[in-house]
Each structure stands twice: as C-alpha cells, then as structure tokens.
PDB file of N, CA and C in Angstrom:
ATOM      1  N   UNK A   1     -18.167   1.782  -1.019  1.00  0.00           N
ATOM      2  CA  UNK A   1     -17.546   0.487  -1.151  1.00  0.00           C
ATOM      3  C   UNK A   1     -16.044   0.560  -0.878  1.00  0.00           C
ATOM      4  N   UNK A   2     -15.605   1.573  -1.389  1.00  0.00           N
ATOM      5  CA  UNK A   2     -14.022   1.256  -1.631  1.00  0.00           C
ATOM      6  C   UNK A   2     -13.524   2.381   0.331  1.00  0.00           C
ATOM      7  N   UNK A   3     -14.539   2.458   0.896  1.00  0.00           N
ATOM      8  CA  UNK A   3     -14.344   3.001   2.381  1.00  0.00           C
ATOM      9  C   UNK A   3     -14.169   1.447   2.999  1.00  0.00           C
ATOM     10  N   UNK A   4     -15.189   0.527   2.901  1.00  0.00           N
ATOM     11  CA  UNK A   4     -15.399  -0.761   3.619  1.00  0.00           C
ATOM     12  C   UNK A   4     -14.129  -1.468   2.950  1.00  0.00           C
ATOM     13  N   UNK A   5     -13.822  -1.371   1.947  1.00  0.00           N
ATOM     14  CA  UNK A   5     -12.724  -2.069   1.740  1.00  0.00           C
ATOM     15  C   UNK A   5     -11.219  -1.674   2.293  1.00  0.00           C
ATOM     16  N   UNK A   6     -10.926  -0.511   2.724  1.00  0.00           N
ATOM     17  CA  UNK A   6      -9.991   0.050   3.161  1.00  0.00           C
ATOM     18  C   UNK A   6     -10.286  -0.806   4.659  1.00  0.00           C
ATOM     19  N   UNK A   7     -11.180  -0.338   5.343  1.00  0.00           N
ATOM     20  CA  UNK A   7     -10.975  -0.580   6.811  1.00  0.00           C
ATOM     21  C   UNK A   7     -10.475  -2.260   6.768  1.00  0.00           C
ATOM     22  N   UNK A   8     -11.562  -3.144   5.930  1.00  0.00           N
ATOM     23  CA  UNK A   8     -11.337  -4.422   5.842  1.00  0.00           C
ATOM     24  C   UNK A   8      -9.888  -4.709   5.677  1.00  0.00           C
ATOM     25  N   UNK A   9      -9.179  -4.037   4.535  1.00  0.00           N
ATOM     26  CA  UNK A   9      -7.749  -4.495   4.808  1.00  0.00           C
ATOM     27  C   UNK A   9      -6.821  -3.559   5.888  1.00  0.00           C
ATOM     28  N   UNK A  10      -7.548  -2.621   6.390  1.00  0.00           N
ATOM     29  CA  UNK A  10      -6.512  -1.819   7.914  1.00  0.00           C
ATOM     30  C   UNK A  10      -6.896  -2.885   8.635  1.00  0.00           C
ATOM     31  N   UNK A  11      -8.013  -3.585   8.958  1.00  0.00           N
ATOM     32  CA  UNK A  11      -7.991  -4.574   9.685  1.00  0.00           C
ATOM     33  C   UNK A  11      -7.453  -5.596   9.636  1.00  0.00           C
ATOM     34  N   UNK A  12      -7.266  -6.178   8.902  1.00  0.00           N
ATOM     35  CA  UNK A  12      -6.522  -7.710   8.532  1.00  0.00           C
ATOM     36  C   UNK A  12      -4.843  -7.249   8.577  1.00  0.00           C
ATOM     37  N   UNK A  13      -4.153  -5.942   8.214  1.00  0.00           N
ATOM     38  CA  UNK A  13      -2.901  -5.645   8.388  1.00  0.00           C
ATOM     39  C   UNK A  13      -2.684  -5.430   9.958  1.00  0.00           C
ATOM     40  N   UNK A  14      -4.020  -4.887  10.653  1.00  0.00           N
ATOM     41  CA  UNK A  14      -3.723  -4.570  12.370  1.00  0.00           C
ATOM     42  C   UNK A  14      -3.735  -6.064  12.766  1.00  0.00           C
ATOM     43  N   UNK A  15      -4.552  -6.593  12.332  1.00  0.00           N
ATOM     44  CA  UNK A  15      -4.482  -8.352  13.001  1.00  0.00           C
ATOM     45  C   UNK A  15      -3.159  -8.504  12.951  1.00  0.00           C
ATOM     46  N   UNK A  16      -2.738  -8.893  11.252  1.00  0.00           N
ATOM     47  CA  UNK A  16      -1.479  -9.185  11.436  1.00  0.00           C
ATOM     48  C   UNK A  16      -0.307  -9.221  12.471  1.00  0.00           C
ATOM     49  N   UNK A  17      -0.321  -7.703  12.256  1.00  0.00           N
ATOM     50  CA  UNK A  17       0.312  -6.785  13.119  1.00  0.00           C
ATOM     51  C   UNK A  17       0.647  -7.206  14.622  1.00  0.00           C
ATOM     52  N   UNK A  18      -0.650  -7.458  15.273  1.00  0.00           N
ATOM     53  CA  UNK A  18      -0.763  -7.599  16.636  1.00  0.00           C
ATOM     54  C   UNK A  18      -0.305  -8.825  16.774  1.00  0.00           C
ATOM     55  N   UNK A  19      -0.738 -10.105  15.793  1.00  0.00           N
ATOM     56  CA  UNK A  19      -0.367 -11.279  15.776  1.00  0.00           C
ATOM     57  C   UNK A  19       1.392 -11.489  16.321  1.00  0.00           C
ATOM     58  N   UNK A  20       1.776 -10.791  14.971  1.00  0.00           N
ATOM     59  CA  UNK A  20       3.111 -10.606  15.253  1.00  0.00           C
ATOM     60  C   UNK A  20       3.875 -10.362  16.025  1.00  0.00           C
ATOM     61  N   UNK A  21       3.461  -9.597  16.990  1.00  0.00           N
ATOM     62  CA  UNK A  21       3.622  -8.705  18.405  1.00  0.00           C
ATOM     63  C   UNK A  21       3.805  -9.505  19.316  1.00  0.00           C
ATOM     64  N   UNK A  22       2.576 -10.341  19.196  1.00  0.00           N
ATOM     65  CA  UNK A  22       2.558 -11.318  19.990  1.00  0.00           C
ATOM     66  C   UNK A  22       2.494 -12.416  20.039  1.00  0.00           C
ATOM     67  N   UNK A  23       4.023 -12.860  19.180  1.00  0.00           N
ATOM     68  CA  UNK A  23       4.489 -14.109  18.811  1.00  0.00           C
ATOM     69  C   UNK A  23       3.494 -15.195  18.720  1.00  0.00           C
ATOM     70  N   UNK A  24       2.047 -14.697  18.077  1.00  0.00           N
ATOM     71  CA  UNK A  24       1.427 -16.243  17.750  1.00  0.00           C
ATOM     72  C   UNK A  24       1.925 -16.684  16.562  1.00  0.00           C
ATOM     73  N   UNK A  25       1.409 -17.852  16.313  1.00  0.00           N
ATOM     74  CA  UNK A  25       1.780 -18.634  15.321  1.00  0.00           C
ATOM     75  C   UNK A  25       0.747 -18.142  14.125  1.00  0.00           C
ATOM     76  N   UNK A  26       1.332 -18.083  12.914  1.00  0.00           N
ATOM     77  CA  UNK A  26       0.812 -17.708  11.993  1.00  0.00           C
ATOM     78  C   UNK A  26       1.168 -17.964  10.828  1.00  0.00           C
ATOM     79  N   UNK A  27       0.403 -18.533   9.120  1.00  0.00           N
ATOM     80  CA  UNK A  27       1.306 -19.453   8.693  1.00  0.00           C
ATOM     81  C   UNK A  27       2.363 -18.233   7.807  1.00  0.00           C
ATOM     82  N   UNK A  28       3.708 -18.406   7.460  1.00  0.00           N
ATOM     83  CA  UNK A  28       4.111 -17.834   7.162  1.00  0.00           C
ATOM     84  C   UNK A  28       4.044 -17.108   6.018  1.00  0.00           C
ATOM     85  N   UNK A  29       3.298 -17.640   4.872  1.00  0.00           N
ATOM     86  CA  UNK A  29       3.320 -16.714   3.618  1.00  0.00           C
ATOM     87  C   UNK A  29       2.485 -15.522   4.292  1.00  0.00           C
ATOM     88  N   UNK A  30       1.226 -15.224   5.642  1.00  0.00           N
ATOM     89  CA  UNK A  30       0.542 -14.188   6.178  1.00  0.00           C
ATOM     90  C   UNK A  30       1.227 -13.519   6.405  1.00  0.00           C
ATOM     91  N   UNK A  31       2.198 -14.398   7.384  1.00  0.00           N
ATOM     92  CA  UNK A  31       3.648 -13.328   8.065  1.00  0.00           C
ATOM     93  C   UNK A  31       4.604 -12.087   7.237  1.00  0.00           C
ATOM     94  N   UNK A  32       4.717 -12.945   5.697  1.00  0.00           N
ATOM     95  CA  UNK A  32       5.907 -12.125   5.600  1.00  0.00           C
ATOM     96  C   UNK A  32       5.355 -11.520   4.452  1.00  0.00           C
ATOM     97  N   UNK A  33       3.949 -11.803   3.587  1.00  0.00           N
ATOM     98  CA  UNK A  33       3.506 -10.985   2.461  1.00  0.00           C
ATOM     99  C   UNK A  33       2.535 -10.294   2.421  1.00  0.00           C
ATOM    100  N   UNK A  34       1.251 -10.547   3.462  1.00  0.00           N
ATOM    101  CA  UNK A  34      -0.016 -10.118   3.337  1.00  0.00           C
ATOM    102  C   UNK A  34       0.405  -8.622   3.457  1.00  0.00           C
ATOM    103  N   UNK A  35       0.960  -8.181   4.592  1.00  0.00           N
ATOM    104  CA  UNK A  35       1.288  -6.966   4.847  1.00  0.00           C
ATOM    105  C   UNK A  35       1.790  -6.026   3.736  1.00  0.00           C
ATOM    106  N   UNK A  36       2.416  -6.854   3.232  1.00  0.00           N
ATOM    107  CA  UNK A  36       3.200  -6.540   2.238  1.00  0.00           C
ATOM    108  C   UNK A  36       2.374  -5.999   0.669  1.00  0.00           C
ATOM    109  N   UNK A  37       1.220  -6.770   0.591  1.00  0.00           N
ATOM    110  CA  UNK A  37       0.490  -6.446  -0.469  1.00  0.00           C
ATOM    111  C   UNK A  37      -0.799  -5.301   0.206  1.00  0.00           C
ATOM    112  N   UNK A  38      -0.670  -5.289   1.384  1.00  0.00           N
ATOM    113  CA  UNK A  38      -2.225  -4.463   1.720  1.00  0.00           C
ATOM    114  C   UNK A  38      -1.021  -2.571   1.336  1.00  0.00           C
ATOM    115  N   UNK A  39      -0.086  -2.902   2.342  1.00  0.00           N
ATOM    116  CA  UNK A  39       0.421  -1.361   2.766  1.00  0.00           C
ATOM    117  C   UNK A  39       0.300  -0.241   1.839  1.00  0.00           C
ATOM    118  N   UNK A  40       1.036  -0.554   0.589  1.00  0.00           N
ATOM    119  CA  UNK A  40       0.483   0.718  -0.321  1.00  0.00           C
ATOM    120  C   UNK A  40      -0.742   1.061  -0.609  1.00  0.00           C
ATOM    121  N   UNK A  41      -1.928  -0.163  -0.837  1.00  0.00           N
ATOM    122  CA  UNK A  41      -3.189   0.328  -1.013  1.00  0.00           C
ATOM    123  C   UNK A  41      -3.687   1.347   0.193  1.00  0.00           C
ATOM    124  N   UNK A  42      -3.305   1.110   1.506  1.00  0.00           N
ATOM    125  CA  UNK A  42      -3.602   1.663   2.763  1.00  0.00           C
ATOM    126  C   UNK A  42      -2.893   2.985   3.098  1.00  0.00           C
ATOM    127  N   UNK A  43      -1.471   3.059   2.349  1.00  0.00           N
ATOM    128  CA  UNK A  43      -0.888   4.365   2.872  1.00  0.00           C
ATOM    129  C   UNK A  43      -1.497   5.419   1.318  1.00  0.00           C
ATOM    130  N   UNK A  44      -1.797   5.146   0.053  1.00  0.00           N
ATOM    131  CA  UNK A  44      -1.667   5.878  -0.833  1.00  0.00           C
ATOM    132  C   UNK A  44      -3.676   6.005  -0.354  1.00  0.00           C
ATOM    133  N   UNK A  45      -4.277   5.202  -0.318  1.00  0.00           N
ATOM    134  CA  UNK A  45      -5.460   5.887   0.161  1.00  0.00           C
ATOM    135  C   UNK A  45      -5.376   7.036   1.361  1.00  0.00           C
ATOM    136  N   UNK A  46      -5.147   6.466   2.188  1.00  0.00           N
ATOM    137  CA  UNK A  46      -4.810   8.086   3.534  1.00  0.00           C
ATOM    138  C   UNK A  46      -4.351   8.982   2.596  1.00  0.00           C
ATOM    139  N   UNK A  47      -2.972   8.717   1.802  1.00  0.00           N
ATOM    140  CA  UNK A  47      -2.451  10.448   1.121  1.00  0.00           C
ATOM    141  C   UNK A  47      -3.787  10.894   0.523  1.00  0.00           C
ATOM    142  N   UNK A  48      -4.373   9.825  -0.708  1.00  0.00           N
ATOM    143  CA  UNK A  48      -5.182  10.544  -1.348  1.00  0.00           C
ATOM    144  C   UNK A  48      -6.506  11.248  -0.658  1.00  0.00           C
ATOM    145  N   UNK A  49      -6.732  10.872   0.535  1.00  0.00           N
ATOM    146  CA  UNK A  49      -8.311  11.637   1.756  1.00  0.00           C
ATOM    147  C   UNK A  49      -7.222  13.115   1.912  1.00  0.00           C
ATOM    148  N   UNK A  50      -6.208  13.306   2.458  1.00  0.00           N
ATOM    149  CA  UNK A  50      -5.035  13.957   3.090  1.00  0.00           C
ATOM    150  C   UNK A  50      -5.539  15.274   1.953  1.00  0.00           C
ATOM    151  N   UNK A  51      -4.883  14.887   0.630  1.00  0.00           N
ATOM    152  CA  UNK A  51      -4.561  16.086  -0.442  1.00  0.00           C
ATOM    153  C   UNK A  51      -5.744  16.265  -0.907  1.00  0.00           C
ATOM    154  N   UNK A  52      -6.694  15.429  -0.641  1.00  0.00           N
ATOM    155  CA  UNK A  52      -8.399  16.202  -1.044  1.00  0.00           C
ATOM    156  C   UNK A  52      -8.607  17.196   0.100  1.00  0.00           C
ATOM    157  N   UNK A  53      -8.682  16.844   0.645  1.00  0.00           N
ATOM    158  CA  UNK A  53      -9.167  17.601   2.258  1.00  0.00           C
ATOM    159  C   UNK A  53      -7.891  18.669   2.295  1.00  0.00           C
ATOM    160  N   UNK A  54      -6.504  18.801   1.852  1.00  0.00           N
ATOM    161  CA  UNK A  54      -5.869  19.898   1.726  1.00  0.00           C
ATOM    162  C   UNK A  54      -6.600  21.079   0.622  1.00  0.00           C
ATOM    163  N   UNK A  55      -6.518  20.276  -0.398  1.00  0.00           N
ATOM    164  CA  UNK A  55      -6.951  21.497  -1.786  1.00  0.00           C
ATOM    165  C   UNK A  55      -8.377  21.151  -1.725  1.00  0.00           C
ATOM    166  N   UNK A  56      -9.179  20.456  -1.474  1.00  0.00           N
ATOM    167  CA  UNK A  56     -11.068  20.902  -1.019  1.00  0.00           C
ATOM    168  C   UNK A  56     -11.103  20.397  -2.706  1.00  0.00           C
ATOM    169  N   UNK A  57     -10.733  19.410  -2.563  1.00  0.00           N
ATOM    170  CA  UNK A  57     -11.022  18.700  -4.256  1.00  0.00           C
ATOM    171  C   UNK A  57     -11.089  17.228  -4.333  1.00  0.00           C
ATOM    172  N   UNK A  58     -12.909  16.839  -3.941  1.00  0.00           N
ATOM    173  CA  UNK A  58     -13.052  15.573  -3.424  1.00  0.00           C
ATOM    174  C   UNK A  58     -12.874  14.790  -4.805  1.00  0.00           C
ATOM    175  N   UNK A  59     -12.401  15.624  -5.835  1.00  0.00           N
ATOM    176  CA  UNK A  59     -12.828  14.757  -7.004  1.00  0.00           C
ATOM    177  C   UNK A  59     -11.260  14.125  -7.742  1.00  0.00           C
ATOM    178  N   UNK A  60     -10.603  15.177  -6.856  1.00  0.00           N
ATOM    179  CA  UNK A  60      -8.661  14.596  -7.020  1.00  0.00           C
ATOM    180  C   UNK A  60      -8.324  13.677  -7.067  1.00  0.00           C
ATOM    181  N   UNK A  61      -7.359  12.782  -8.070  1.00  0.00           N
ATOM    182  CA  UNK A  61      -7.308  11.460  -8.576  1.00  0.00           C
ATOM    183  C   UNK A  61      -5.789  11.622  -7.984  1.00  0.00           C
ATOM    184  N   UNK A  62      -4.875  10.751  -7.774  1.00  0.00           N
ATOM    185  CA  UNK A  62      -3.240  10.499  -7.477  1.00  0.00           C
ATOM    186  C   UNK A  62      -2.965  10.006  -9.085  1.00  0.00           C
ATOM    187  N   UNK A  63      -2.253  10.581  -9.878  1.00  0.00           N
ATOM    188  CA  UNK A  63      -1.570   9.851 -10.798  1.00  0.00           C
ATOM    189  C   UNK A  63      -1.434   9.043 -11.161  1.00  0.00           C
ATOM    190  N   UNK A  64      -0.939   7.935 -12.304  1.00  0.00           N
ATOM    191  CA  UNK A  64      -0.362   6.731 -12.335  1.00  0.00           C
ATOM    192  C   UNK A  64       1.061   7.133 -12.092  1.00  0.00           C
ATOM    193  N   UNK A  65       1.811   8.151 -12.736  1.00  0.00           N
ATOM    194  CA  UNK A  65       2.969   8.477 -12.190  1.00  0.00           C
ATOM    195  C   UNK A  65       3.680   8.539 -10.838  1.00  0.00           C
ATOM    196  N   UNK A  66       2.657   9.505 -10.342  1.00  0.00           N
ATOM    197  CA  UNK A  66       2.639   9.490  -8.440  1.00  0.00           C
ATOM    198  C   UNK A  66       2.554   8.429  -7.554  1.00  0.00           C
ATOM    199  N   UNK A  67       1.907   7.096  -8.036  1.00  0.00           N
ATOM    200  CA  UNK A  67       1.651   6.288  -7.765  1.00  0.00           C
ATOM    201  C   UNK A  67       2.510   5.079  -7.944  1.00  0.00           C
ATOM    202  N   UNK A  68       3.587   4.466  -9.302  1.00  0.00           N
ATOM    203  CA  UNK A  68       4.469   4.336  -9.359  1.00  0.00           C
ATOM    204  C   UNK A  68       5.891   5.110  -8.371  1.00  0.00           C
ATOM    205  N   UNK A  69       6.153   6.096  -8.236  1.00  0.00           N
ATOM    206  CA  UNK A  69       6.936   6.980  -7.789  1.00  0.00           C
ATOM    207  C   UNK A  69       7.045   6.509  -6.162  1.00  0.00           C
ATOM    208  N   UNK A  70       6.083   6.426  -5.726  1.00  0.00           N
ATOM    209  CA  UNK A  70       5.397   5.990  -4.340  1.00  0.00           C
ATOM    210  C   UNK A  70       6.281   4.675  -3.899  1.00  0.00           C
ATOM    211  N   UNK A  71       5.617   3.720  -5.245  1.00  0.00           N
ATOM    212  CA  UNK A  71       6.072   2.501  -5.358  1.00  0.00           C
ATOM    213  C   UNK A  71       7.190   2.025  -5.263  1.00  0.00           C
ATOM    214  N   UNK A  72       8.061   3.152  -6.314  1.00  0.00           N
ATOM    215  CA  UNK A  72       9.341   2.344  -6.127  1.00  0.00           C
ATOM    216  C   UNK A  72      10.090   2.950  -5.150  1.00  0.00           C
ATOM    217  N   UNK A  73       9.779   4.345  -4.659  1.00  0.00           N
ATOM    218  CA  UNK A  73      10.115   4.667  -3.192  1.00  0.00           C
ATOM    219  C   UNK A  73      10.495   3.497  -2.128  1.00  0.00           C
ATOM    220  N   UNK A  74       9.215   3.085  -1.917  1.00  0.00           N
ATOM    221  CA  UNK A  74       9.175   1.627  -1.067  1.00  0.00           C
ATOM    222  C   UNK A  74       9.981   0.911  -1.180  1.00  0.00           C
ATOM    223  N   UNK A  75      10.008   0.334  -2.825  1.00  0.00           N
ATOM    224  CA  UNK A  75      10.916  -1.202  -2.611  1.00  0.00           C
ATOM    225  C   UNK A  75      12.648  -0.546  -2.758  1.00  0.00           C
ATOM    226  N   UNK A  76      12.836   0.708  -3.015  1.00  0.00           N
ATOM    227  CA  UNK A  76      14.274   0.912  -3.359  1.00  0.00           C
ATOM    228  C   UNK A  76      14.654   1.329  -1.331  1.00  0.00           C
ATOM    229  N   UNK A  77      13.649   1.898  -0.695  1.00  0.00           N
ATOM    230  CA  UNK A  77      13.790   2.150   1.019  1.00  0.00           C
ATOM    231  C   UNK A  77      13.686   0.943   1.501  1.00  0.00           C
ATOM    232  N   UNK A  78      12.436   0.171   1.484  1.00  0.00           N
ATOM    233  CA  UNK A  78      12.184  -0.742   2.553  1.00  0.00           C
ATOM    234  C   UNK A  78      12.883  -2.170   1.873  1.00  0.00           C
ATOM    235  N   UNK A  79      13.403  -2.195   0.867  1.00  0.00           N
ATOM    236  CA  UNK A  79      13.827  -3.390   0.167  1.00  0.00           C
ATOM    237  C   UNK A  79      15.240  -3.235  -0.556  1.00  0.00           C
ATOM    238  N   UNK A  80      16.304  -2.308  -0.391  1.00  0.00           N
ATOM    239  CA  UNK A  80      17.082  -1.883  -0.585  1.00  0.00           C
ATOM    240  C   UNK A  80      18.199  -1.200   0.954  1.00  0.00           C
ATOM    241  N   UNK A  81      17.397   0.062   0.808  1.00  0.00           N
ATOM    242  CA  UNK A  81      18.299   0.778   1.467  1.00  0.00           C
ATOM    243  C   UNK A  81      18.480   0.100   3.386  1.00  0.00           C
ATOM    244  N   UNK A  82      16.967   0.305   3.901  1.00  0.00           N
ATOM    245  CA  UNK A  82      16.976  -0.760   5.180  1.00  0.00           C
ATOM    246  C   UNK A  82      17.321  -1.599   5.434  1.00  0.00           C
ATOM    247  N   UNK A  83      17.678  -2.602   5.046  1.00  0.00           N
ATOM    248  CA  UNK A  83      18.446  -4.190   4.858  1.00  0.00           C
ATOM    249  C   UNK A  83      19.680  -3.858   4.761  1.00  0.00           C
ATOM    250  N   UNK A  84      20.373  -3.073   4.443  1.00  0.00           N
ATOM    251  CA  UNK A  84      22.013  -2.625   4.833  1.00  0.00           C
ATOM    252  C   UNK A  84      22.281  -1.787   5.518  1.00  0.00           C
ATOM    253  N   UNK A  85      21.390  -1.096   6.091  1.00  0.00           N
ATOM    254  CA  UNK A  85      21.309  -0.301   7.778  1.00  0.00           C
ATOM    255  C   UNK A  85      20.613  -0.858   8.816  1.00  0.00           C
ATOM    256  N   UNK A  86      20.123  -2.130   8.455  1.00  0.00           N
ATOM    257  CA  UNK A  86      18.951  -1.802   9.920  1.00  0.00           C
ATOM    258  C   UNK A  86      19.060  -3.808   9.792  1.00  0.00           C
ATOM    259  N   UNK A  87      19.402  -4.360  10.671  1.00  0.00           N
ATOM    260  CA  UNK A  87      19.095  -5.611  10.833  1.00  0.00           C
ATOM    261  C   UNK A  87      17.718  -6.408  10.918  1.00  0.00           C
ATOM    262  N   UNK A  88      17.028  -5.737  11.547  1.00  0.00           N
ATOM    263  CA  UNK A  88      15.902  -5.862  11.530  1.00  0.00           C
ATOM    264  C   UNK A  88      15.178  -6.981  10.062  1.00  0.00           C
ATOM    265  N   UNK A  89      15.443  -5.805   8.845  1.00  0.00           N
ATOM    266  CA  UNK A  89      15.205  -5.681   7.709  1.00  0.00           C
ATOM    267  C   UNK A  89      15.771  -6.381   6.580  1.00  0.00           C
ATOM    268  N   UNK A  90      14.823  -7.069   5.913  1.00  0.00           N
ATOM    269  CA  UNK A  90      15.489  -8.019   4.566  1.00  0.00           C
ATOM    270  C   UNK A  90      15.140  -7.869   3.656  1.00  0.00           C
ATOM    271  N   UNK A  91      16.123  -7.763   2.076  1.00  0.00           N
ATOM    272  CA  UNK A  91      15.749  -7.465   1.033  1.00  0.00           C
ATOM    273  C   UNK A  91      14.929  -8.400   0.610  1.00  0.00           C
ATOM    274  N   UNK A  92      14.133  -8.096  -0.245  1.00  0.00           N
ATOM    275  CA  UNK A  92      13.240  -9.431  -0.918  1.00  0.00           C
ATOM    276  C   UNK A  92      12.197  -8.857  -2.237  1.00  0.00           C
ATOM    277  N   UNK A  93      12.924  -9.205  -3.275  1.00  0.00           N
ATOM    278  CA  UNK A  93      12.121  -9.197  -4.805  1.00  0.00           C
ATOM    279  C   UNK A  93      10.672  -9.374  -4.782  1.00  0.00           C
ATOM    280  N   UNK A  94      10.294 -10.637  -3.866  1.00  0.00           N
ATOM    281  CA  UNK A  94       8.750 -10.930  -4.147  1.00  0.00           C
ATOM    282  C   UNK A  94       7.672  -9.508  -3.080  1.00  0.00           C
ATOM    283  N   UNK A  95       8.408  -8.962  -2.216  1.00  0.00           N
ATOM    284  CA  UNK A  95       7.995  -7.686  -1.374  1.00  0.00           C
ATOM    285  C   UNK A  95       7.534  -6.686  -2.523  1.00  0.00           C
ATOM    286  N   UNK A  96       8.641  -6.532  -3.444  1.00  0.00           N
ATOM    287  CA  UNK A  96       8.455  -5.377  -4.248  1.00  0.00           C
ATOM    288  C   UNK A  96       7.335  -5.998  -5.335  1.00  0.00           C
ATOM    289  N   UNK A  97       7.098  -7.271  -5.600  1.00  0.00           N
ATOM    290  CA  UNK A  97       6.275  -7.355  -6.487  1.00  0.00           C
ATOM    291  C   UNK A  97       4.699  -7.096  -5.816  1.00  0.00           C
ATOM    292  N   UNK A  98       4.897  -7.431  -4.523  1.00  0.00           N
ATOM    293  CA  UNK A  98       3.693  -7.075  -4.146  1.00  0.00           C
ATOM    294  C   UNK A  98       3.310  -5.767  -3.707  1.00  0.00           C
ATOM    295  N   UNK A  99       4.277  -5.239  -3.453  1.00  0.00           N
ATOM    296  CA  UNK A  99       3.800  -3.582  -3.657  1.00  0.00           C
ATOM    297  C   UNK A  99       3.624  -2.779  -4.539  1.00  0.00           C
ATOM    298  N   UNK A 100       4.306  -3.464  -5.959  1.00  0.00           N
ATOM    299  CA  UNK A 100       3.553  -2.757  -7.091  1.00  0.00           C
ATOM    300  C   UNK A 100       2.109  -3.983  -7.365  1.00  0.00           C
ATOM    301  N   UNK A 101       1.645  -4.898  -7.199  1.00  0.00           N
ATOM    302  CA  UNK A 101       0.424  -5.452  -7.092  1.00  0.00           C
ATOM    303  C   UNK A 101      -0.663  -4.411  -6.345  1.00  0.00           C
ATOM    304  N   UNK A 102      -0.361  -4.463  -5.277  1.00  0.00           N
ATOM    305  CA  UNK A 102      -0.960  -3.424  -4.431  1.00  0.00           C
ATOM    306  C   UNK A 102      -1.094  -2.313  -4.846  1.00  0.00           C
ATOM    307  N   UNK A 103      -0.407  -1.619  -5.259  1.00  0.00           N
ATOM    308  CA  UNK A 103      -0.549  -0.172  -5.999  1.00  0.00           C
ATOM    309  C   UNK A 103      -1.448  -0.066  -7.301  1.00  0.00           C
ATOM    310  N   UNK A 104      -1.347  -1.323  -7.868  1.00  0.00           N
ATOM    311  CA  UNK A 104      -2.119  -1.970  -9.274  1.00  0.00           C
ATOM    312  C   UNK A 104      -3.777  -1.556  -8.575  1.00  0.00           C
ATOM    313  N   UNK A 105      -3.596  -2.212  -7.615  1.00  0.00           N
ATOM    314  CA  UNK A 105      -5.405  -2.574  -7.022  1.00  0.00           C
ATOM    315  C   UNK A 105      -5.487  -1.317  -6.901  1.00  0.00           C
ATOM    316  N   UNK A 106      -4.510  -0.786  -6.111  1.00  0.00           N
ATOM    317  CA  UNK A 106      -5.303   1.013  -5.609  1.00  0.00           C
ATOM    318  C   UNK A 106      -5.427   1.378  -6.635  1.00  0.00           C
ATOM    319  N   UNK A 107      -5.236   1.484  -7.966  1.00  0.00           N
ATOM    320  CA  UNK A 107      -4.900   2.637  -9.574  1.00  0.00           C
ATOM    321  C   UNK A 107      -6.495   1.794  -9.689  1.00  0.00           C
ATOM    322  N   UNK A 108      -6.780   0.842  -9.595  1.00  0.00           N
ATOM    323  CA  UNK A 108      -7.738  -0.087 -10.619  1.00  0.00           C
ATOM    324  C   UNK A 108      -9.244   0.803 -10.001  1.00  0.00           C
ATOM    325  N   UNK A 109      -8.930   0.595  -8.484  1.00  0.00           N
ATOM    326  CA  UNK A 109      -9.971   0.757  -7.703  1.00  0.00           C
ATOM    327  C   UNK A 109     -10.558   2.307  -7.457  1.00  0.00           C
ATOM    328  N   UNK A 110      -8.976   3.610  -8.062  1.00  0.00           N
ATOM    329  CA  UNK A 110      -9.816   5.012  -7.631  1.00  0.00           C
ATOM    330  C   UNK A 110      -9.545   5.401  -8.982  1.00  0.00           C
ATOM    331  N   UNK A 111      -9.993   4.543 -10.335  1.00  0.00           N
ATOM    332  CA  UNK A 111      -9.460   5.019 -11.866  1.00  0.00           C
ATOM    333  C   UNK A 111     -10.833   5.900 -11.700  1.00  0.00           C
ATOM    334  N   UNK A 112     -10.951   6.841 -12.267  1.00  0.00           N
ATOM    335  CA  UNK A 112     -12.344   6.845 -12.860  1.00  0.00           C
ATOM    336  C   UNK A 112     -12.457   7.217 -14.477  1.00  0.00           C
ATOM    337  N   UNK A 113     -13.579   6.683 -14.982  1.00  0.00           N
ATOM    338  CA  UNK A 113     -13.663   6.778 -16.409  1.00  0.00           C
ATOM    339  C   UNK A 113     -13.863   8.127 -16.536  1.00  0.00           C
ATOM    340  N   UNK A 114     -13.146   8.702 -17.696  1.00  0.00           N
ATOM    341  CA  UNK A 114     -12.846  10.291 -17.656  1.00  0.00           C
ATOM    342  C   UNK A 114     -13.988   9.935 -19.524  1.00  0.00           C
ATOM    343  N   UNK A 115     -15.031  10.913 -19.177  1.00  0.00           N
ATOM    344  CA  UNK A 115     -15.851  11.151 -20.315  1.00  0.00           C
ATOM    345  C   UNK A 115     -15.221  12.506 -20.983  1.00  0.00           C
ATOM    346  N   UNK A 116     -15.035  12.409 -22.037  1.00  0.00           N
ATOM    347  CA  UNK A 116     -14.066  13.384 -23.543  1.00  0.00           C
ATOM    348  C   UNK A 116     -15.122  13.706 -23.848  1.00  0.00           C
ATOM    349  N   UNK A 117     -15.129  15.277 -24.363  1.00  0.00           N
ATOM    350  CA  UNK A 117     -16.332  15.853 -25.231  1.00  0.00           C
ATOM    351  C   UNK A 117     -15.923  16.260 -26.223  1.00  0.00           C
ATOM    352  N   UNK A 118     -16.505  16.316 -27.388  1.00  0.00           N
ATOM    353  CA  UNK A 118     -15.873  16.350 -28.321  1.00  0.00           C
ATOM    354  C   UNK A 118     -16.596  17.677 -29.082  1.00  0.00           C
TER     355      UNK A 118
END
C-alpha cells in the first residue's frame, strides 16, 4: 500500500512539475503548495529504501528525531536561507507548515507498533 501511495504522489508532484514547465494554467493553491506538502513524504521515503538497502535492514524505521531534523533542514534552506541568495525563491511560513504536515503523514504511515515483552 504505502509503495502505491508513494508513486501516486511522485506522480501528481511530476504532473505538477511538468505543468509548471510548461506554463499551463493551474489553480494556484496546486502551484505553490501541493508540492510543497508531497516533497518530504517523497524524499524521506527514497532515504528510508536507500539506508535499508545500505545496512540490509528491511525492518529500519527513520526516527521521529531524524525526521524532524530533515524537516527543519528544509524550511530553515528552502524557506530561509534561498530567498536571500537565489531570486528565484520565496520565504513562506505556510511552506514550512506543510512540510512538517508532510513529514507528520510519512511518521504516521512507516510508525510501526513496537510489541514490549515483558
């Protein structure tokens, strides 16, 4: 399940994507947030296939720590630091809320219930 759901949102971020590329019209909350809420679920899944398939430990979880850490990576680079080097690029509060949203879904979606023996 959570394979079909990855591609489903690599797909809807490549739409985007291409959309964008090629100046169609698109309504703007797609434009400037969807992306915005898929990307961490999409880049912290790849790490987490990446560091299983490094250490041969399909059962390796990413942190909540690591995962935060990730997070605010993002909004302090792509929502901070880029926007005063790079024109391109604009700061924006509601970006960062959706990348810790996004990161929320990825934690929710690879938790697994850890059984304690006692």
């Amino acid at each position: 399940m959570r394979k079909v759901l990855f591609f489903i949102a690599l797909g809807i971020a490549a739409t985007i994507y291409l959309l964008q590329q090629l100046q169609w019209p698109i309504p703007q909350w797609i434009n400037n947030y969807v992306n915005d809420f898929l990307i961490l679920p999409l880049v912290l899944s790849i790490c987490l296939v990446v560091v299983r398939k490094l250490k041969g430990d399909a059962t390796l979880q990413l942190s909540l720590p690591l995962i935060l850490a990730v997070t605010l990576f993002y909004c302090i680079y792509f929502e901070w630091y880029l926007p005063q080097h790079h024109p391109r690029y604009t700061g924006d509060w509601m970006d960062c809320l959706l990348y810790f949203l996004g990161s929320f879904l990825f934690y929710l979606f690879h938790k697994k219930n850890k059984i304690t023996k006692y």
